[in-house]
Protein backbone atom coordinates (compact mmCIF):
# COMPACT_ATOMS: atom_id res chain seq x y z
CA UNK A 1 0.00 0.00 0.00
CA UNK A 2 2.96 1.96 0.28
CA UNK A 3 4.13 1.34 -2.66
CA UNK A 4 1.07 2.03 -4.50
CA UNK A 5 0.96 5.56 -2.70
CA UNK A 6 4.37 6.40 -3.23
CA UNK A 7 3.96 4.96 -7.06
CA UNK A 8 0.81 7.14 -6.82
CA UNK A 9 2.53 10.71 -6.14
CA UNK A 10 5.49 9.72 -8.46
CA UNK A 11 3.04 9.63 -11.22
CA UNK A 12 0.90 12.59 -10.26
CA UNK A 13 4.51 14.01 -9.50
CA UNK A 14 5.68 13.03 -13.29
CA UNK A 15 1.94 14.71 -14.70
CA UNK A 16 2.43 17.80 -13.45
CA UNK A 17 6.01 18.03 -14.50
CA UNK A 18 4.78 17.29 -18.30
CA UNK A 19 1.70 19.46 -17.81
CA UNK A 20 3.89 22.18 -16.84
CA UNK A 21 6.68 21.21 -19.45
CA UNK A 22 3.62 21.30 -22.10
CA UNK A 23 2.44 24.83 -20.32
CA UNK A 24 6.09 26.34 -20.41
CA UNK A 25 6.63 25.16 -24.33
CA UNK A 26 3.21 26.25 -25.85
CA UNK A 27 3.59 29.62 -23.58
CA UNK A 28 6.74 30.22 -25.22
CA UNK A 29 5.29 29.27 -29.24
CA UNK A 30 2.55 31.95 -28.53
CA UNK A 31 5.16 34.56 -27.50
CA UNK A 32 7.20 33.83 -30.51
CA UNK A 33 3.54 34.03 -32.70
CA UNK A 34 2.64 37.40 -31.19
CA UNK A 35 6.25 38.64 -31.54
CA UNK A 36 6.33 37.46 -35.04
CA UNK A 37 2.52 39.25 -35.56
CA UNK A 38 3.91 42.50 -33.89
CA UNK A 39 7.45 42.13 -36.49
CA UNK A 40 4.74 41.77 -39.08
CA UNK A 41 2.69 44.80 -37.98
CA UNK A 42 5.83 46.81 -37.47
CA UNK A 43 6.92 46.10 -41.66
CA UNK A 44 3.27 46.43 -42.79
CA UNK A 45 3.23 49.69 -41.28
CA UNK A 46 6.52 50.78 -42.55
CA UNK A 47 5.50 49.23 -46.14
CA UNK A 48 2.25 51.02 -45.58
CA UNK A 49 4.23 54.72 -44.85
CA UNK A 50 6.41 53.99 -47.72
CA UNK A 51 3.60 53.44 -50.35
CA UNK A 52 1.91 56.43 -49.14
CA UNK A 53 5.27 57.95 -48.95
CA UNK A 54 5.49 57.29 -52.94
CA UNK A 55 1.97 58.08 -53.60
CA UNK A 56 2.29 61.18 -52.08
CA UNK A 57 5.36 62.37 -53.85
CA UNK A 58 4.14 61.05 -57.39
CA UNK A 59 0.99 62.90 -56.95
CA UNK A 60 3.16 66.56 -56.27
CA UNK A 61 5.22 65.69 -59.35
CA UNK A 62 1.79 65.35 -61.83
CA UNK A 63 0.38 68.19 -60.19
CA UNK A 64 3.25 70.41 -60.16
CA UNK A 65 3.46 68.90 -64.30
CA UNK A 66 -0.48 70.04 -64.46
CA UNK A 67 0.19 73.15 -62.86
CA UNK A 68 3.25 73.83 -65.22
CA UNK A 69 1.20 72.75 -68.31
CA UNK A 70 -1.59 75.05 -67.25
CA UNK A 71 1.15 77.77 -66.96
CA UNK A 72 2.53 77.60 -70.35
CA UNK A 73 -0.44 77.59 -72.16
CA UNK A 74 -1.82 80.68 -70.08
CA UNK A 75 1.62 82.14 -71.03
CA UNK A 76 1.31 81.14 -74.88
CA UNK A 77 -2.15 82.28 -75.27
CA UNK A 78 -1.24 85.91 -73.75
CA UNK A 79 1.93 85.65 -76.48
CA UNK A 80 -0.60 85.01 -78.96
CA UNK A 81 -2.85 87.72 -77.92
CA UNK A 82 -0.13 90.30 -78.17
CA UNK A 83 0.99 89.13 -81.18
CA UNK A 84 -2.23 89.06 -82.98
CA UNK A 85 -2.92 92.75 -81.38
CA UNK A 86 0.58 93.65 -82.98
CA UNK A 87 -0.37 92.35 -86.09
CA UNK A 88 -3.63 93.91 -85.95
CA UNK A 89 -2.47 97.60 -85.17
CA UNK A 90 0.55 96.97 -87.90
CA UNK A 91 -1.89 96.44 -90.17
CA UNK A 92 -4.62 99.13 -89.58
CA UNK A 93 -1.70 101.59 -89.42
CA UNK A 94 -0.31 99.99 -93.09
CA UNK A 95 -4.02 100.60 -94.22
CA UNK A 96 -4.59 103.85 -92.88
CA UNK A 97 -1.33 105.12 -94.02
CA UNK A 98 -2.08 103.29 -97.18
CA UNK A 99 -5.92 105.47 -97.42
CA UNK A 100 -4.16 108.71 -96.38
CA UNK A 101 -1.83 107.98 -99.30
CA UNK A 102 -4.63 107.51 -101.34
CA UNK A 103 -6.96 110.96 -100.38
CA UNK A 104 -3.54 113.15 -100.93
CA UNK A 105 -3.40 112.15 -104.29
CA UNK A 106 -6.93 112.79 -105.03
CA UNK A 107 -6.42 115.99 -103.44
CA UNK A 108 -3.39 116.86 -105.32
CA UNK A 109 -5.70 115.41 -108.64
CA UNK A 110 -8.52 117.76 -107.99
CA UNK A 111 -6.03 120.77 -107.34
CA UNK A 112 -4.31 119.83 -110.69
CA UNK A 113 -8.09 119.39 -112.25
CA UNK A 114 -9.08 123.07 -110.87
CA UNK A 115 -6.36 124.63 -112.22
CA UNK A 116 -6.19 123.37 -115.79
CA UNK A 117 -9.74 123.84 -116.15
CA UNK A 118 -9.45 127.36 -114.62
CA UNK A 119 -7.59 128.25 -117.74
């Protein structure tokens, strides 16, 4: 009976010692899975800032390309402006020159006509 008792706490001795063995080894797997969770959270969120990170920059460099696109062709339709209003006023002054040209001689004609017919 002795025997069986002492047999008895050896075994329940020997249980606990593999019950804790199996407590101590799956304790230590789930720290090494939340560890390796957090290491994963930790690059996601780095990968995460760096995408944004790229996004962010691309998207200044087309708008600042929109922006610089919108300037020159605000800037080439004021150059076209001012040259067309160059042309224009070139033009109308070559005309009216051209006209005023055009009434002295008629002037001069009919002051040549008066006097020859004054004779």
């Amino acid at each position: 009976s002795n025997f069986v008792k002492r047999s008895m706490r050896e075994l329940a001795s020997l249980a606990n010692a593999a019950l804790q063995l199996q407590k101590n080894f799956r304790g230590r797997v789930c720290r090494r899975k939340v560890l390796e969770l957090q290491q994963l959270a930790i690059q996601q969120a780095v990968l995460g800032e760096s995408i944004t990170d790229i996004q962010r920059v691309w998207r200044g460099h087309k708008g600042r390309q929109i922006g610089l696109y919108k300037r020159r062709q605000r800037l080439a339709i004021i150059a076209q402006r001012l040259f067309r209003g160059h042309l224009g006023r070139k033009i109308a002054k070559s005309e009216n020159e051209r006209l005023e040209m055009i009434r002295m001689l008629y002037c001069s004609a009919l002051q040549i006509q008066c006097v020859w017919r004054a004779k």
